[in-house]
PDB file of N, CA and C in Angstrom:
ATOM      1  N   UNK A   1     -92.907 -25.959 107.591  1.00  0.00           N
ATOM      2  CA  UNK A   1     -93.970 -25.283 108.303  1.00  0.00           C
ATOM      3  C   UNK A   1     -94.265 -26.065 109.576  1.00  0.00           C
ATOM      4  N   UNK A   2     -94.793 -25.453 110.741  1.00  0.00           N
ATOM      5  CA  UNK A   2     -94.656 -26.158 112.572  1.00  0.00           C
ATOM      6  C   UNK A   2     -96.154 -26.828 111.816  1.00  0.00           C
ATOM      7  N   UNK A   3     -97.349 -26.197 111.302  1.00  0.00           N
ATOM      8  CA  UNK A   3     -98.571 -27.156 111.412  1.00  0.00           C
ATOM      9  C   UNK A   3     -98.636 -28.230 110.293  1.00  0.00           C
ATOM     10  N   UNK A   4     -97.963 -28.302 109.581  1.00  0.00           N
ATOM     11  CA  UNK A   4     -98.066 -29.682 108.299  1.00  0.00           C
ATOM     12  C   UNK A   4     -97.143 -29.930 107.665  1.00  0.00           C
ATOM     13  N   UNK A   5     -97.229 -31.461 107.713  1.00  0.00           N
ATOM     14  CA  UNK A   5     -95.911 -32.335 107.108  1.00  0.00           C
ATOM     15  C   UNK A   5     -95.325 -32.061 105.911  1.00  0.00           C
ATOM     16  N   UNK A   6     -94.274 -32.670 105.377  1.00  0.00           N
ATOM     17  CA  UNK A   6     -94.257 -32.674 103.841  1.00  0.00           C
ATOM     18  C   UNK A   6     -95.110 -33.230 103.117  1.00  0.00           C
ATOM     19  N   UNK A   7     -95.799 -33.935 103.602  1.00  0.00           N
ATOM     20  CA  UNK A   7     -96.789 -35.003 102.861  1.00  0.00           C
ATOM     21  C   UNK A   7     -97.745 -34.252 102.712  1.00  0.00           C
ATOM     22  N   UNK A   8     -98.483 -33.207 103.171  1.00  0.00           N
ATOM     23  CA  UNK A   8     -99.452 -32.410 103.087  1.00  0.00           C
ATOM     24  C   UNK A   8     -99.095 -31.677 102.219  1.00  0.00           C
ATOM     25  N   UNK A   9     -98.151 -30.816 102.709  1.00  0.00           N
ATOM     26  CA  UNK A   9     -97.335 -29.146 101.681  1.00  0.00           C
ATOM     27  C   UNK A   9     -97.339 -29.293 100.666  1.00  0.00           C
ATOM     28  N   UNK A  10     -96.909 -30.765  99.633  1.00  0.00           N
ATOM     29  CA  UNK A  10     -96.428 -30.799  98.642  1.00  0.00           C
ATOM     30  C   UNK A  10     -97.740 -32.376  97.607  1.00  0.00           C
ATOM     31  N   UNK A  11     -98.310 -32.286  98.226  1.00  0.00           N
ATOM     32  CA  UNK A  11     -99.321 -32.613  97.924  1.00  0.00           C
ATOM     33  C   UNK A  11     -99.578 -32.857  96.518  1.00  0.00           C
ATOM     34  N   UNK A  12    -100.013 -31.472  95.972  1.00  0.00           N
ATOM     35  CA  UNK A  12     -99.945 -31.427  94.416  1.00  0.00           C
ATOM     36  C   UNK A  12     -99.090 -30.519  94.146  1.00  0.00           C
ATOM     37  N   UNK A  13     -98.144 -29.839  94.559  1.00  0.00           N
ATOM     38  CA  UNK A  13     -96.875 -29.753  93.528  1.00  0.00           C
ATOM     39  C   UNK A  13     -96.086 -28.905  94.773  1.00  0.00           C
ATOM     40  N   UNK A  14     -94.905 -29.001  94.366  1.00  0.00           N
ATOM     41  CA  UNK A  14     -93.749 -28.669  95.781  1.00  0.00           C
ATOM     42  C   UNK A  14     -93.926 -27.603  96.025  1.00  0.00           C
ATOM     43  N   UNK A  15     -94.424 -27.202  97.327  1.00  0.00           N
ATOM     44  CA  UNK A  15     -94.628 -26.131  98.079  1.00  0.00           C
ATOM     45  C   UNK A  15     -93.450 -24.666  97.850  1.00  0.00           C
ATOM     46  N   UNK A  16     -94.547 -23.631  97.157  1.00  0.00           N
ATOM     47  CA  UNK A  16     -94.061 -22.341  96.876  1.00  0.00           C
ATOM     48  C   UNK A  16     -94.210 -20.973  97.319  1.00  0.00           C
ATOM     49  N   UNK A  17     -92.693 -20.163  98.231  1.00  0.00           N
ATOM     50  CA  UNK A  17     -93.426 -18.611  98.200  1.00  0.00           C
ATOM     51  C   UNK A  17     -92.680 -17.936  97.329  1.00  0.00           C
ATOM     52  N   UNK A  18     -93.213 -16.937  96.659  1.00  0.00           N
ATOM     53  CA  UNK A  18     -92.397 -16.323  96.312  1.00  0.00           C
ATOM     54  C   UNK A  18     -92.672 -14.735  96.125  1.00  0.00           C
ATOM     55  N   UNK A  19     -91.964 -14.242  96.065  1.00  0.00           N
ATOM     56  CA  UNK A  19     -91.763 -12.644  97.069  1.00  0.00           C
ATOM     57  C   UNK A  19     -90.834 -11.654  95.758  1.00  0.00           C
ATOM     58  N   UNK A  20     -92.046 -11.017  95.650  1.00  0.00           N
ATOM     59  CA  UNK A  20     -90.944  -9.905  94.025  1.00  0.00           C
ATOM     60  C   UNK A  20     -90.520  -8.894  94.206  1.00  0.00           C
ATOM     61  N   UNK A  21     -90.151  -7.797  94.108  1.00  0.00           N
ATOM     62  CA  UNK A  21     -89.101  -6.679  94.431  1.00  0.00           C
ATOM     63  C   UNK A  21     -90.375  -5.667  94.208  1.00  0.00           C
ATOM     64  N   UNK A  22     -91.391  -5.913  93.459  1.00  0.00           N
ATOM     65  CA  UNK A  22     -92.455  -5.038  93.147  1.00  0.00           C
ATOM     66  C   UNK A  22     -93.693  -4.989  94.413  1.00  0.00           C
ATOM     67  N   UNK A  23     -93.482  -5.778  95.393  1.00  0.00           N
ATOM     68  CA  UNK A  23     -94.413  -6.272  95.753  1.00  0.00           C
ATOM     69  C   UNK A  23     -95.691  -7.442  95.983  1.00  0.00           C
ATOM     70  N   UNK A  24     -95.367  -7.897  94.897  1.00  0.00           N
ATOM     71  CA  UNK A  24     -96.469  -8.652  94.639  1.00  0.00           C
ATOM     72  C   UNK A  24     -96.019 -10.201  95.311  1.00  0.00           C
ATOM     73  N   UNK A  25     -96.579 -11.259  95.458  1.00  0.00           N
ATOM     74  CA  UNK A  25     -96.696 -12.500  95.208  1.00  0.00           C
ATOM     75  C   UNK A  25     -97.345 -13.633  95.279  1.00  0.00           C
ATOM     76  N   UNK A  26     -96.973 -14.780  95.698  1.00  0.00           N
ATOM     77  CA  UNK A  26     -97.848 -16.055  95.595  1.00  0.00           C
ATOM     78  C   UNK A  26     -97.610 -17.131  96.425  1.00  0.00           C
ATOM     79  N   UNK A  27     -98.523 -17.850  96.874  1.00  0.00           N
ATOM     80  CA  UNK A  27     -98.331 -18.592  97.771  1.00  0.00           C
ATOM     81  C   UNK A  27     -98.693 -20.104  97.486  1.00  0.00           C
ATOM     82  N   UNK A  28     -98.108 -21.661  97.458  1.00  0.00           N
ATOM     83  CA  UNK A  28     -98.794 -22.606  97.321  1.00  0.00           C
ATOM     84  C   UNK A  28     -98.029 -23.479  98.382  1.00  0.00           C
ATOM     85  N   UNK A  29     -99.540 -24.346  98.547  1.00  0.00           N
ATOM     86  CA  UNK A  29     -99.262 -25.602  99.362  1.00  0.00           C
ATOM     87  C   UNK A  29     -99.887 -26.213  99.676  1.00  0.00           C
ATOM     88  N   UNK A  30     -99.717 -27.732 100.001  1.00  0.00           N
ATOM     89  CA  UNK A  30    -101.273 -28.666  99.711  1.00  0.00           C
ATOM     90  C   UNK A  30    -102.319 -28.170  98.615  1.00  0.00           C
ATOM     91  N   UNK A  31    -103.419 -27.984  98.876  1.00  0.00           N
ATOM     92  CA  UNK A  31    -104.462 -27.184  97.814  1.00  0.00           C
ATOM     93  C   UNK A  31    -104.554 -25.968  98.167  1.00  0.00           C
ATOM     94  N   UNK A  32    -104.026 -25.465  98.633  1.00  0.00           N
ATOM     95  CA  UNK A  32    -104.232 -23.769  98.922  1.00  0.00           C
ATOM     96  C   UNK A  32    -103.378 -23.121  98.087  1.00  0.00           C
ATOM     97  N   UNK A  33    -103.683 -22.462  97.153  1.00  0.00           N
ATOM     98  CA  UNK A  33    -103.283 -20.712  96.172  1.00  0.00           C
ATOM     99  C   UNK A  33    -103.683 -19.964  96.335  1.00  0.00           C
ATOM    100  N   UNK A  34    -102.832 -19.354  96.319  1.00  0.00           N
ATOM    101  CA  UNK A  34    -102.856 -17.638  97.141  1.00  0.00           C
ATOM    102  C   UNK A  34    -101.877 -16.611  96.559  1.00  0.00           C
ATOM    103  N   UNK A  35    -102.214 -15.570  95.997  1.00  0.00           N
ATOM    104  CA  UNK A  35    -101.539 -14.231  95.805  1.00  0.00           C
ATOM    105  C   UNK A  35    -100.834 -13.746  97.316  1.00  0.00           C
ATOM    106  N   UNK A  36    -100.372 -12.935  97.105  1.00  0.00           N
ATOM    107  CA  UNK A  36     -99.768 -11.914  98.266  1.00  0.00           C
ATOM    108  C   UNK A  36     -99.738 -10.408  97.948  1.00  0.00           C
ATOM    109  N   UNK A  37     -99.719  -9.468  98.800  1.00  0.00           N
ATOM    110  CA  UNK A  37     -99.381  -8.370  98.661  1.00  0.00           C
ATOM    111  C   UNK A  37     -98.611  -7.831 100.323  1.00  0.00           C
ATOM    112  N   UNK A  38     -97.360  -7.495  99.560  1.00  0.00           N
ATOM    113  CA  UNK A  38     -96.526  -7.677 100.605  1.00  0.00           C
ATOM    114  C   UNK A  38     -95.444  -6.076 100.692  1.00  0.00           C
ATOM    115  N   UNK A  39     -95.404  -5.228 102.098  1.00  0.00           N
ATOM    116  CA  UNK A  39     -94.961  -4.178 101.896  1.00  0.00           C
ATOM    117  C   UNK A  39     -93.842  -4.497 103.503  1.00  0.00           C
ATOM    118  N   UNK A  40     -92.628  -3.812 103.315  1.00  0.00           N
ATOM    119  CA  UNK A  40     -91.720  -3.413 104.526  1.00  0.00           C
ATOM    120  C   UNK A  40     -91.967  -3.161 105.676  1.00  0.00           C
ATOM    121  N   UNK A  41     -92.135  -2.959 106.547  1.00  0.00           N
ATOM    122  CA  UNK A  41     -92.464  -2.483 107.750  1.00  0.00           C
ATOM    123  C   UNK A  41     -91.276  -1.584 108.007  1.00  0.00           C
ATOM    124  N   UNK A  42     -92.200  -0.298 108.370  1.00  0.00           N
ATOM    125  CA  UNK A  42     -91.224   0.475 107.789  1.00  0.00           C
ATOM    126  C   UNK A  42     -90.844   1.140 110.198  1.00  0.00           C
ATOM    127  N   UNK A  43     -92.033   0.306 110.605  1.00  0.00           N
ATOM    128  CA  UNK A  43     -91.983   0.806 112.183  1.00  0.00           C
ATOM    129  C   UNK A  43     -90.782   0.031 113.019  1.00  0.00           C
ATOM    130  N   UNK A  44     -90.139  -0.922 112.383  1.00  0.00           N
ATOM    131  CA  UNK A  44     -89.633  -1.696 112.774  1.00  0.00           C
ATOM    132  C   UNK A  44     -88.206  -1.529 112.563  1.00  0.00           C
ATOM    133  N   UNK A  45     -87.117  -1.648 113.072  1.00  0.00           N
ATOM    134  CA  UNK A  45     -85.730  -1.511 112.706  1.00  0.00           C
ATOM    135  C   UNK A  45     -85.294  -2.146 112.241  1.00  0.00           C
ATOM    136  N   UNK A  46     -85.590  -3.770 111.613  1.00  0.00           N
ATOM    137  CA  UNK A  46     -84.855  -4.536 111.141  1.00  0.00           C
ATOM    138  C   UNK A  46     -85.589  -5.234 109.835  1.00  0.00           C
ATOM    139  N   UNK A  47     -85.102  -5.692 108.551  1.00  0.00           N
ATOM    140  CA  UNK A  47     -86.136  -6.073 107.255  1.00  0.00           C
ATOM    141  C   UNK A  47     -87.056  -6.456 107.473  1.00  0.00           C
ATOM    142  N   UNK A  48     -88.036  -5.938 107.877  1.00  0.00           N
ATOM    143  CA  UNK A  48     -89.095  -7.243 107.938  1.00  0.00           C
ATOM    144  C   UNK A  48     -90.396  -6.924 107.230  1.00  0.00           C
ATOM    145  N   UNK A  49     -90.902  -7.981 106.600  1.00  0.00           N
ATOM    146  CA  UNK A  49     -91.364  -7.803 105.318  1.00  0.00           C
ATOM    147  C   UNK A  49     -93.067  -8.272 106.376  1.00  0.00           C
ATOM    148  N   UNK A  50     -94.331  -7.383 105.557  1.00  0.00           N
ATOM    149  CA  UNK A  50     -95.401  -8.016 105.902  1.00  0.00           C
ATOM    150  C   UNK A  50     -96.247  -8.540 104.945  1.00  0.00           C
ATOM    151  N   UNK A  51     -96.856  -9.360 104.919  1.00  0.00           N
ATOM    152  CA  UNK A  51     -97.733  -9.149 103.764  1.00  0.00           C
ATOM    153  C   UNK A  51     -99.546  -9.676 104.018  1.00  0.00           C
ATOM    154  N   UNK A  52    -100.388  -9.486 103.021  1.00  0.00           N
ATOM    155  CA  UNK A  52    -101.436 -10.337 103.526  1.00  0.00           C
ATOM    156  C   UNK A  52    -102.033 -11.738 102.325  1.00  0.00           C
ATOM    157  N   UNK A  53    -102.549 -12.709 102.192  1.00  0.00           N
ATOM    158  CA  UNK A  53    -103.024 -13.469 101.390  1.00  0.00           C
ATOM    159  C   UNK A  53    -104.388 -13.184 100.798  1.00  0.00           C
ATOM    160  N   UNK A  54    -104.958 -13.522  99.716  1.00  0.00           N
ATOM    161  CA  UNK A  54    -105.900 -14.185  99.491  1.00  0.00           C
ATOM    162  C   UNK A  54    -105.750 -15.289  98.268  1.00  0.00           C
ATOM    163  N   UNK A  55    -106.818 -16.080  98.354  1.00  0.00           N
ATOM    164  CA  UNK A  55    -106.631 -17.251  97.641  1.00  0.00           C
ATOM    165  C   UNK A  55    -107.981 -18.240  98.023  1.00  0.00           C
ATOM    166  N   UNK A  56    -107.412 -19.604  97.768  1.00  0.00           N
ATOM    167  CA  UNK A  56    -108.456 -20.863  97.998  1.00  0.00           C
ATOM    168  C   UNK A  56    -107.531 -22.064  98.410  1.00  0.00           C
ATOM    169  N   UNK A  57    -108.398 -22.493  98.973  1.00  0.00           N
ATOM    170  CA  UNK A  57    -108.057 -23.502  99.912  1.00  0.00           C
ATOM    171  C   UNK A  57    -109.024 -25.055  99.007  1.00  0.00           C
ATOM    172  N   UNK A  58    -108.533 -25.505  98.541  1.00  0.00           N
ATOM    173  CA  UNK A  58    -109.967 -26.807  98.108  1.00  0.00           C
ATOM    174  C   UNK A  58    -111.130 -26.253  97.628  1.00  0.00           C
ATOM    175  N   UNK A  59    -110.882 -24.962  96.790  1.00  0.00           N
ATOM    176  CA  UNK A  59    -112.523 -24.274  96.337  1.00  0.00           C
ATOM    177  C   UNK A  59    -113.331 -22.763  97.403  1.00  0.00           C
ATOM    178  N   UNK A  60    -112.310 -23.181  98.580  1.00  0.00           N
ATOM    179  CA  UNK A  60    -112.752 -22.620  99.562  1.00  0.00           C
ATOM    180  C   UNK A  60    -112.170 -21.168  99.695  1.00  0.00           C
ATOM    181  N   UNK A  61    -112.767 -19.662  99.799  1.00  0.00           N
ATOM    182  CA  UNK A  61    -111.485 -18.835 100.050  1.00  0.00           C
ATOM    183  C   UNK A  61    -111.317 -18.837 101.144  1.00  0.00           C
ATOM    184  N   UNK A  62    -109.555 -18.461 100.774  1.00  0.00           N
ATOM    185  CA  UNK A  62    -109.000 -17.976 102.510  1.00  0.00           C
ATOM    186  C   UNK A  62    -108.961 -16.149 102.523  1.00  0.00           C
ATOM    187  N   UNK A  63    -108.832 -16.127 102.937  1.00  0.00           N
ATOM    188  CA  UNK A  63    -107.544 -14.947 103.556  1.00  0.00           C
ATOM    189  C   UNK A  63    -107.040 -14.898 104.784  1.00  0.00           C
ATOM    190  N   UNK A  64    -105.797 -14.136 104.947  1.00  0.00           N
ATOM    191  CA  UNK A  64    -104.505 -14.107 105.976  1.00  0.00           C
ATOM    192  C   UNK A  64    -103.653 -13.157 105.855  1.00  0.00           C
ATOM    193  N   UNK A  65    -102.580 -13.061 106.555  1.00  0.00           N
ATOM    194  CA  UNK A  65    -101.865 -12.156 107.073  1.00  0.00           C
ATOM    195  C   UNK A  65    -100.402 -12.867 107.476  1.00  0.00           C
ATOM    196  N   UNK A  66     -99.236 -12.239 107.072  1.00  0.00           N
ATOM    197  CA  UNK A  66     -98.028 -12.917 107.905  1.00  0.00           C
ATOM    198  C   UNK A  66     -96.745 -12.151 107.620  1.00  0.00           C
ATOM    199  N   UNK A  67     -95.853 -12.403 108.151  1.00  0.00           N
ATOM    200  CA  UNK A  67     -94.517 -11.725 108.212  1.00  0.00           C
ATOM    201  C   UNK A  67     -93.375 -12.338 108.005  1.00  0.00           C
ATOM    202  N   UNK A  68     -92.028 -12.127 107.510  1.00  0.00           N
ATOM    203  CA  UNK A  68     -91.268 -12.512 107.566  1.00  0.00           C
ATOM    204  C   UNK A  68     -89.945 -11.875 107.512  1.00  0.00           C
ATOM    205  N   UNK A  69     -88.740 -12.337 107.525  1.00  0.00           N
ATOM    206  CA  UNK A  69     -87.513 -11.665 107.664  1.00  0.00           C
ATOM    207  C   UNK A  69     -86.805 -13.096 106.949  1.00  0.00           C
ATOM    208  N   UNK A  70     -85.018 -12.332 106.619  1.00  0.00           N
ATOM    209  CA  UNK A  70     -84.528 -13.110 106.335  1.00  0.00           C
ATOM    210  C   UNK A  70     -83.365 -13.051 107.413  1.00  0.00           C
ATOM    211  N   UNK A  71     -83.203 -14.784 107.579  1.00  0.00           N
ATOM    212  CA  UNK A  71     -81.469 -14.461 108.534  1.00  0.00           C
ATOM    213  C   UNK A  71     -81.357 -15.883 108.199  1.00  0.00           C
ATOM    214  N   UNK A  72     -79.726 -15.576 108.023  1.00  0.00           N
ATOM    215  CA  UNK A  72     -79.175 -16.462 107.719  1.00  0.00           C
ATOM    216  C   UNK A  72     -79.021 -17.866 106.508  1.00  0.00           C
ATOM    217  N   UNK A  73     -79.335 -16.962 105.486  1.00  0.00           N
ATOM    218  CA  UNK A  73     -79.886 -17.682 104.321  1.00  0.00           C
ATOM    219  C   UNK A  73     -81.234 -17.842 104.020  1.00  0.00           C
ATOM    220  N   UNK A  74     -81.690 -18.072 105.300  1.00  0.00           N
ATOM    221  CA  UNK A  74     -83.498 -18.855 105.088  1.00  0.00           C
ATOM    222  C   UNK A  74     -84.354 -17.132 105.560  1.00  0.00           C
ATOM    223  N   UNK A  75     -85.421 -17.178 104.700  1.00  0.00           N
ATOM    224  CA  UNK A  75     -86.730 -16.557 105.101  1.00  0.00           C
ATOM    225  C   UNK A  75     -87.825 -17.308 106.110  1.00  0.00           C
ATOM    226  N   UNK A  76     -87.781 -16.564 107.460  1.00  0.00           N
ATOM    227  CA  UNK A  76     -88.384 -17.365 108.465  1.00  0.00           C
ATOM    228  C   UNK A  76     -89.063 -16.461 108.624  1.00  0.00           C
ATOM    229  N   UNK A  77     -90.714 -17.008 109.293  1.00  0.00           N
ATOM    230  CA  UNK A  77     -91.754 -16.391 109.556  1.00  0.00           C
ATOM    231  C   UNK A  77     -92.653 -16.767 110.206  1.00  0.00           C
ATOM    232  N   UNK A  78     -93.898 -16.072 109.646  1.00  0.00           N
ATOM    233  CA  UNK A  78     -95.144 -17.079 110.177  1.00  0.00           C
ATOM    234  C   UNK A  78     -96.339 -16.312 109.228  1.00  0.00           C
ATOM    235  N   UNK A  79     -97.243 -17.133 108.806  1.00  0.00           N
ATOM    236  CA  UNK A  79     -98.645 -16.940 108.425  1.00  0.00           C
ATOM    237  C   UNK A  79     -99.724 -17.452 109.556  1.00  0.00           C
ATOM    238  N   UNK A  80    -100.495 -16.893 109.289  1.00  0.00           N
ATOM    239  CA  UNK A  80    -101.887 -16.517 109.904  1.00  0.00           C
ATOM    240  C   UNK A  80    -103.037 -16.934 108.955  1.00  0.00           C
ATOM    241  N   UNK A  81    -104.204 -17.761 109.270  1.00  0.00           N
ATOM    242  CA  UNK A  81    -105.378 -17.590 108.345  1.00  0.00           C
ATOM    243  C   UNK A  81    -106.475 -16.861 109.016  1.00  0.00           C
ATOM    244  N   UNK A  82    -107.688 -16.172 108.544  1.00  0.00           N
ATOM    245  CA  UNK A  82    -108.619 -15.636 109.125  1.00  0.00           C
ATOM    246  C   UNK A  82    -109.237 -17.070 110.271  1.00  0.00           C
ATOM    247  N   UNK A  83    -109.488 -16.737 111.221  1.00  0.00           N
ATOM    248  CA  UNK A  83    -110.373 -17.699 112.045  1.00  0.00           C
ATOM    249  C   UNK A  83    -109.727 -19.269 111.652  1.00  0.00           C
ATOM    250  N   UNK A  84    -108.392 -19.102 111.311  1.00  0.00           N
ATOM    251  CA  UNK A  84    -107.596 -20.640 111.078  1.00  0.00           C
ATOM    252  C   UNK A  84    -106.230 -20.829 111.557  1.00  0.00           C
ATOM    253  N   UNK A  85    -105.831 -21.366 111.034  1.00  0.00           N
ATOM    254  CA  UNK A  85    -104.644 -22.081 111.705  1.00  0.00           C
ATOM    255  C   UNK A  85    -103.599 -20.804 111.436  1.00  0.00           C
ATOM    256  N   UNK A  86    -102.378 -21.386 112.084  1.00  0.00           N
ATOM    257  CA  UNK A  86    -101.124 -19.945 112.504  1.00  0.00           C
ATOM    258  C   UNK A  86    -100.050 -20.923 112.303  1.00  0.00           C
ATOM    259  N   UNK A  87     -99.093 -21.009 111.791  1.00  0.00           N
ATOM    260  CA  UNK A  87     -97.808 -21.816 111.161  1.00  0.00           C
ATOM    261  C   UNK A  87     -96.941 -20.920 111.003  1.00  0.00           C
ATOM    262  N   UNK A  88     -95.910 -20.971 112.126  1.00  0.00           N
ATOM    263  CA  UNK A  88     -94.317 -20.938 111.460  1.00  0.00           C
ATOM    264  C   UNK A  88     -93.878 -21.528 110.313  1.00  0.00           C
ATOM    265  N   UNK A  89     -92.783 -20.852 109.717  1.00  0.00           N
ATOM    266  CA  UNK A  89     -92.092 -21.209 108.129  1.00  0.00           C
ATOM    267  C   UNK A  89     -90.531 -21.115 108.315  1.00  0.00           C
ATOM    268  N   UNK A  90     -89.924 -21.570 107.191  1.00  0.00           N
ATOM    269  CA  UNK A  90     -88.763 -21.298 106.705  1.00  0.00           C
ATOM    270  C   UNK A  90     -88.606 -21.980 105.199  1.00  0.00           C
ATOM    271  N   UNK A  91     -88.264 -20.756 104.556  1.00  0.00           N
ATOM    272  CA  UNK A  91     -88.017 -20.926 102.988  1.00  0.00           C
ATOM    273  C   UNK A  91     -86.539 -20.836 102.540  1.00  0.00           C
ATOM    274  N   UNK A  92     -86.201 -21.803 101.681  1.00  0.00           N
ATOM    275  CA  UNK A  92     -84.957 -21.720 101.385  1.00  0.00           C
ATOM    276  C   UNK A  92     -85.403 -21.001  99.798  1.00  0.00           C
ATOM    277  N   UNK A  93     -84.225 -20.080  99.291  1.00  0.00           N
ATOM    278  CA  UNK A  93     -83.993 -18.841  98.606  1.00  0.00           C
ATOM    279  C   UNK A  93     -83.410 -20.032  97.154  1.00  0.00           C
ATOM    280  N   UNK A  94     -84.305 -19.686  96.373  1.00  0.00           N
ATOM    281  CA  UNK A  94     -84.161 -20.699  94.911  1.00  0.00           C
ATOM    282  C   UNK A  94     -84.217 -19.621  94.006  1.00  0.00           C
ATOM    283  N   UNK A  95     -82.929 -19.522  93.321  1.00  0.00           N
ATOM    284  CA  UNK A  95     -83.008 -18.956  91.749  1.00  0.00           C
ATOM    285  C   UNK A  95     -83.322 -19.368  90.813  1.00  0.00           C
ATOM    286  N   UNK A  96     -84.292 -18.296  89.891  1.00  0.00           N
ATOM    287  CA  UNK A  96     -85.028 -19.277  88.720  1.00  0.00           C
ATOM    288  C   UNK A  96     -84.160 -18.932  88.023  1.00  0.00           C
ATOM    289  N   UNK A  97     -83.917 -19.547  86.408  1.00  0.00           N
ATOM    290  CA  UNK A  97     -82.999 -19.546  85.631  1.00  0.00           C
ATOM    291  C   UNK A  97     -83.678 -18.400  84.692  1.00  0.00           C
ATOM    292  N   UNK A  98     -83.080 -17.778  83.923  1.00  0.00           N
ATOM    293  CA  UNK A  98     -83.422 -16.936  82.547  1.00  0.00           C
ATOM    294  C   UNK A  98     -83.762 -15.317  83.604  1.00  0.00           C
TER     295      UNK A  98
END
């Protein structure tokens, strides 16, 4: 992420998105958890996925907004918080087992 280190992200446990075929998902990093609800953009010509957050930050709620696409292996993007910070991403694509 462009606004915080690894030392932040992974804080209390290694920084997670993850993105389900149904829609739904979840977001962690540093102390912030967060659900997602995330739909296609369907105005756009190329995958690109939108979604919005809510969650908590340290007790605190957030909510946000952000987008992403995939190229080239990695899911690159960016999130948004209400009246907060704006961070570029890139997620590398992890299969869970079972």
């Amino acid at each position: 992420m462009s606004e915080w280190d690894y030392d932040y992200l992974s804080m209390l446990d290694p920084p997670e998105l993850e993105i389900s075929s149904d829609g739904s998902g979840s977001i962690r990093f540093g102390a912030l958890e967060g659900v997602l609800d995330v739909m296609s953009d369907e105005w756009r010509p190329d995958d690109i996925l939108q979604f919005t957050i809510v969650g908590s930050d340290e007790g605190d709620e957030i909510f946000g907004r952000g987008c992403a696409m995939i190229r080239d292996e990695l899911l690159m993007g960016r999130i948004a918080f209400h009246q907060g910070e704006v961070s570029d991403f890139e997620a590398e694509r992890l299969m869970k087992n079972g």
